[in-house]
Protein backbone atom coordinates (compact mmCIF):
# COMPACT_ATOMS: atom_id res chain seq x y z
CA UNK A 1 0.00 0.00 0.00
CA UNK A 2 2.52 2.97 1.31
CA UNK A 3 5.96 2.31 0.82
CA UNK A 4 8.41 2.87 3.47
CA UNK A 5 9.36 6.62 2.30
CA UNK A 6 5.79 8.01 2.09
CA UNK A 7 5.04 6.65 5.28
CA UNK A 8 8.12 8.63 7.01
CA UNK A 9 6.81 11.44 5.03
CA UNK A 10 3.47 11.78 6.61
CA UNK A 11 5.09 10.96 9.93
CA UNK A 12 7.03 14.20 9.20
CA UNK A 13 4.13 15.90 8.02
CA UNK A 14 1.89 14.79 11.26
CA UNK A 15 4.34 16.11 13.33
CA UNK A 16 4.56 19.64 11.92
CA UNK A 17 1.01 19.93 12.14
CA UNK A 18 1.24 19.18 15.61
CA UNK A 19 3.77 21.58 16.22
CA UNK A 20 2.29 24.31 14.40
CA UNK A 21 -1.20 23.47 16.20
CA UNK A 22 0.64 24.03 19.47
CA UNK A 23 2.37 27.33 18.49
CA UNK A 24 -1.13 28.84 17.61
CA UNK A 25 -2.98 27.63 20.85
CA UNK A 26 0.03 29.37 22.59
CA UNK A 27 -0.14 32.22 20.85
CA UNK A 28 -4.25 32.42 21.25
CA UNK A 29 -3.64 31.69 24.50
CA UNK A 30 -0.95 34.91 25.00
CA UNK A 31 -3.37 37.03 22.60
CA UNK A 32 -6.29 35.90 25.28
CA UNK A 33 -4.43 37.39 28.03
CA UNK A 34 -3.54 40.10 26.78
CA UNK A 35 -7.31 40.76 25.65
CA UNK A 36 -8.02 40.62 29.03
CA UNK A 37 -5.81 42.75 30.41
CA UNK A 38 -7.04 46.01 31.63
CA UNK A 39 -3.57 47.39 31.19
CA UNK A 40 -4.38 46.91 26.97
CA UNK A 41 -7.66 49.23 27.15
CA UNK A 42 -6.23 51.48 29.26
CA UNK A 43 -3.67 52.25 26.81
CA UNK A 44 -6.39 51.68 23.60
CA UNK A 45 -8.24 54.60 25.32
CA UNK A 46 -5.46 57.04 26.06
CA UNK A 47 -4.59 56.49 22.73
CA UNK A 48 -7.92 56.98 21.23
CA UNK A 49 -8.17 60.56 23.26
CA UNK A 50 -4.83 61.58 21.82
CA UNK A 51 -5.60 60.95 18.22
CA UNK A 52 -9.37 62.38 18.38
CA UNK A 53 -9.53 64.65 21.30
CA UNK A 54 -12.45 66.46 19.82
CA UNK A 55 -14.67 63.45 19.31
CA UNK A 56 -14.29 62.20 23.21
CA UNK A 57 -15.56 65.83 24.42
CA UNK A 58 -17.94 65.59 22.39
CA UNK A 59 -19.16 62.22 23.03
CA UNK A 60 -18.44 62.57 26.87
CA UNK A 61 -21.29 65.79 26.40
CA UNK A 62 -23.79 63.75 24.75
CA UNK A 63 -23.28 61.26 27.60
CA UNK A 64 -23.71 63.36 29.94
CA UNK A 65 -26.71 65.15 28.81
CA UNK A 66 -28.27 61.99 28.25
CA UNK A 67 -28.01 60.91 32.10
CA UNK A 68 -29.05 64.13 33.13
CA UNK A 69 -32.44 63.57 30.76
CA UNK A 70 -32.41 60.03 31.88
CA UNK A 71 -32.58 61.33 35.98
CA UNK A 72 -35.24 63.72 35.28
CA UNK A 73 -37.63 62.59 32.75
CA UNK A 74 -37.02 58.84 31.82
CA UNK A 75 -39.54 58.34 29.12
CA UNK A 76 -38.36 61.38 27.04
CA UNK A 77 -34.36 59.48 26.65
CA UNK A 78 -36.06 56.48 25.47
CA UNK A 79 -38.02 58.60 23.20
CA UNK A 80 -35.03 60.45 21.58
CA UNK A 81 -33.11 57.15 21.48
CA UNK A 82 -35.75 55.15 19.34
CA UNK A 83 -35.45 58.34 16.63
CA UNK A 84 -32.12 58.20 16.88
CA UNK A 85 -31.59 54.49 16.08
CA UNK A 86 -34.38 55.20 13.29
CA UNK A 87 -32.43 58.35 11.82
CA UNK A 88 -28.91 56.08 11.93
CA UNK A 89 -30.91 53.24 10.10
CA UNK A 90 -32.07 55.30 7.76
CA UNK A 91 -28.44 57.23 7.07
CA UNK A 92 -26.81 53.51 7.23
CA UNK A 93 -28.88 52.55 4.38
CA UNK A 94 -28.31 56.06 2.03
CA UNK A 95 -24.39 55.70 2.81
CA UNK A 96 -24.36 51.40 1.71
CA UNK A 97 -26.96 53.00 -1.50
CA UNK A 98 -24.28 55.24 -2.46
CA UNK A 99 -21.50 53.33 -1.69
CA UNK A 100 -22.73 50.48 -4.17
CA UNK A 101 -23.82 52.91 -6.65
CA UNK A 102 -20.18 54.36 -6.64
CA UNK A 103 -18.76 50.63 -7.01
CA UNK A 104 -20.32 50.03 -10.00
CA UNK A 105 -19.71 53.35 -11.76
């Protein structure tokens, strides 16, 4: 059936798989970690702030303005939310239109 050589050759072959298979759970395993670590967003966010300052102000505001809504009239937050999420739906939908129109041109 298999001859000596091919058989030593998908020996050879097994084990590199293995190997390879154990190099990736290590390095999903270090990647996992890492994920985890609170150290990584920490840094993610101070970054962030550095490279768009004006955006974090200016979704700290909105955030802010919401909770104070949220503490004093509950009903009108959930209110402004639901047109919100309609008028991103809606904007979602123009930008993929155009986006797909401008493909194909």
């Amino acid at each position: 059936m298999f001859q000596r050589k091919e058989l030593e050759q998908l020996r050879q072959q097994k084990e590199q798989l293995a190997l390879q298979s154990d190099a990736n759970r290590q390095q999903l395993m270090s990647d996992w970690r890492r994920f985890h670590s609170s150290e990584l967003w920490l840094g993610e966010i101070l970054h962030l702030t550095r490279r768009h300052p004006l955006w974090i102000v200016t979704l700290a505001t909105v955030a802010g303005t919401l909770l104070a809504k949220s503490l004093r009239k509950p009903q009108m937050v959930t209110n402004g939310i639901g047109r919100l999420g309609k008028f991103v739906s809606v904007a979602f939908s123009i930008w993929r239109l155009l986006r797909r129109k401008s493909r194909t041109s």
